[in-house]
C-alpha atoms as a PDB file:
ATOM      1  CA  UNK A   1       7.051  -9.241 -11.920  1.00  0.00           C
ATOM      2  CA  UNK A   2       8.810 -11.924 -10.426  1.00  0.00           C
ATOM      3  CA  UNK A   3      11.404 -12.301  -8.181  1.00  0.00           C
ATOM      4  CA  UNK A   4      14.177 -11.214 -10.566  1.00  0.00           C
ATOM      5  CA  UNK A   5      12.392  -7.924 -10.382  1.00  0.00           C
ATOM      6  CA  UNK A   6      14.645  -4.483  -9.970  1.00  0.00           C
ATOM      7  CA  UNK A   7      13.979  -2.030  -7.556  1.00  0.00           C
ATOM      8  CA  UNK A   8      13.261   0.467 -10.192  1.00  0.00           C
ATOM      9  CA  UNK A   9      10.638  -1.953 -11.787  1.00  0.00           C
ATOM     10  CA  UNK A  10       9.329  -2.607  -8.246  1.00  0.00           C
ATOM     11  CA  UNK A  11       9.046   1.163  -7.519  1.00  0.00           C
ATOM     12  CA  UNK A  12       7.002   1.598 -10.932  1.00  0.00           C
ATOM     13  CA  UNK A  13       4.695  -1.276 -10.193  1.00  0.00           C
ATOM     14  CA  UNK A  14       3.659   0.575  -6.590  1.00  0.00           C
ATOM     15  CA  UNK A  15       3.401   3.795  -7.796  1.00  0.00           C
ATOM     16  CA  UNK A  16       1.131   2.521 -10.601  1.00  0.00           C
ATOM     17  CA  UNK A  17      -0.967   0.988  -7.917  1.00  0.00           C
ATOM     18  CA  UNK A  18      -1.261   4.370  -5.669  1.00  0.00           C
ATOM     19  CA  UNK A  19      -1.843   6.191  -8.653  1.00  0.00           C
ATOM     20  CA  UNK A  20      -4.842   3.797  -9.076  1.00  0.00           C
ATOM     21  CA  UNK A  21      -5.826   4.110  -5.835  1.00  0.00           C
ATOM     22  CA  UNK A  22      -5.871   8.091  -5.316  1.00  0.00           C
ATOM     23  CA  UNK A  23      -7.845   8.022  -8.750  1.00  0.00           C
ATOM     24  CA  UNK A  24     -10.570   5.580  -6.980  1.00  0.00           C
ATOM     25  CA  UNK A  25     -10.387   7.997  -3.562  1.00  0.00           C
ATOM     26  CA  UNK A  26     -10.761  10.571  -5.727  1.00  0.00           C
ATOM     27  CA  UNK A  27     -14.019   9.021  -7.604  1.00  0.00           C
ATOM     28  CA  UNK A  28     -15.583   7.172  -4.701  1.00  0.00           C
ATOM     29  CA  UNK A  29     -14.271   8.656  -1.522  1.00  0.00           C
ATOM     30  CA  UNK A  30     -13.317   5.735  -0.021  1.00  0.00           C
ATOM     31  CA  UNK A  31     -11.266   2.428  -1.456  1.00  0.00           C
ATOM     32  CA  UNK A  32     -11.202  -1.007   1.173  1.00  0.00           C
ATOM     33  CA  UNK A  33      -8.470  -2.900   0.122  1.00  0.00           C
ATOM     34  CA  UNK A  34      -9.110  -6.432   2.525  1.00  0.00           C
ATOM     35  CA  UNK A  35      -6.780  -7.652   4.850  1.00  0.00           C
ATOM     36  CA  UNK A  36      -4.648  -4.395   3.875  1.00  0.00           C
ATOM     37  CA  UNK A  37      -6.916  -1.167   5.023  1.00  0.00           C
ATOM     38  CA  UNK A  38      -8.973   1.631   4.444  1.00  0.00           C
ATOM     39  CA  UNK A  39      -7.799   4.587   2.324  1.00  0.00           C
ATOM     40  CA  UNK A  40      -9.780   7.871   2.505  1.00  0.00           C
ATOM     41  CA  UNK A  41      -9.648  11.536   1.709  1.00  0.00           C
ATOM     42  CA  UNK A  42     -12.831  13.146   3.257  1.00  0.00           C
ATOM     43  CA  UNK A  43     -12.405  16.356   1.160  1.00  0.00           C
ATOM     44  CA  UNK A  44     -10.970  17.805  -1.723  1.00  0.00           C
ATOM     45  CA  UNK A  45      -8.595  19.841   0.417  1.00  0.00           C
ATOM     46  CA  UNK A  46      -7.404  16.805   2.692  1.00  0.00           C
ATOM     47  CA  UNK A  47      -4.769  14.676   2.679  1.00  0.00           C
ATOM     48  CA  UNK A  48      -4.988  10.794   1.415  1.00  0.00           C
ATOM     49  CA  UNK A  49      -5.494   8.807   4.764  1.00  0.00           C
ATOM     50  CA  UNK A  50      -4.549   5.073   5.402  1.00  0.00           C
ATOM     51  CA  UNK A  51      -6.481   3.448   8.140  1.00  0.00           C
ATOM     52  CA  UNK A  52      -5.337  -0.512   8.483  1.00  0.00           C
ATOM     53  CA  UNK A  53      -6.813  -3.036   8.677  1.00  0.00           C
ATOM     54  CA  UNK A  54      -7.420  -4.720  12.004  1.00  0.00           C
ATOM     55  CA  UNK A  55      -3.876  -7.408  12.915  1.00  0.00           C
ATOM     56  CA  UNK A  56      -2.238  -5.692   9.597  1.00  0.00           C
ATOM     57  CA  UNK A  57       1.746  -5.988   9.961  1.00  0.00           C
ATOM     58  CA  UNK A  58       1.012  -8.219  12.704  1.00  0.00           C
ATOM     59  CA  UNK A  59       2.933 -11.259  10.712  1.00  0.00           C
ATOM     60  CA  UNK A  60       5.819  -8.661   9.624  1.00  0.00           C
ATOM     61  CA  UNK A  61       6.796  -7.742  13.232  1.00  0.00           C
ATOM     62  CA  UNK A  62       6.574 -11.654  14.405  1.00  0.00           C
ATOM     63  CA  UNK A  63       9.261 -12.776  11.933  1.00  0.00           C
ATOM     64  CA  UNK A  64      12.844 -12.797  12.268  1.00  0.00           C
ATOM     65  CA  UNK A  65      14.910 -10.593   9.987  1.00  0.00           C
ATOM     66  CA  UNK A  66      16.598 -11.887   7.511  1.00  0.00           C
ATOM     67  CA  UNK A  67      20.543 -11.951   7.041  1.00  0.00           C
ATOM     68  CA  UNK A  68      21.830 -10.283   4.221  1.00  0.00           C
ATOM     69  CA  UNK A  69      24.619 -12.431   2.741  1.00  0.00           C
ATOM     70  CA  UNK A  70      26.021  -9.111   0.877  1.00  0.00           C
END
């Protein structure tokens, strides 16, 4: 995927990776994704968790938006 990409080929690429991910959670309990975060599910019953990782988003919020030309 490049940066021609749609959004609808975008969307399937991420929801291919969180489908990945719960399936991990769901095998190991516990999936450390560095420099991104933590994701967790301590039981069966519970909810997926995200913890991040420590200064994560930090470089999002110190950049200036971008103007949309559109």
């Amino acid at each position: 995927m490049g940066p021609g990409a749609t959004r609808n080929t975008a969307s399937a690429a991420l929801e291919a990776v969180l489908a990945s991910i719960r399936t991990a959670v769901n095998n190991e309990h516990k999936v450390r994704i560095p420099h991104l975060g933590t994701f967790v599910q301590p039981s069966p019953e519970s909810k997926l968790k995200f913890r991040p990782a420590k200064g994560f988003g930090g470089d999002l919020k110190s950049r200036p938006r971008q103007q949309s030309n559109n």
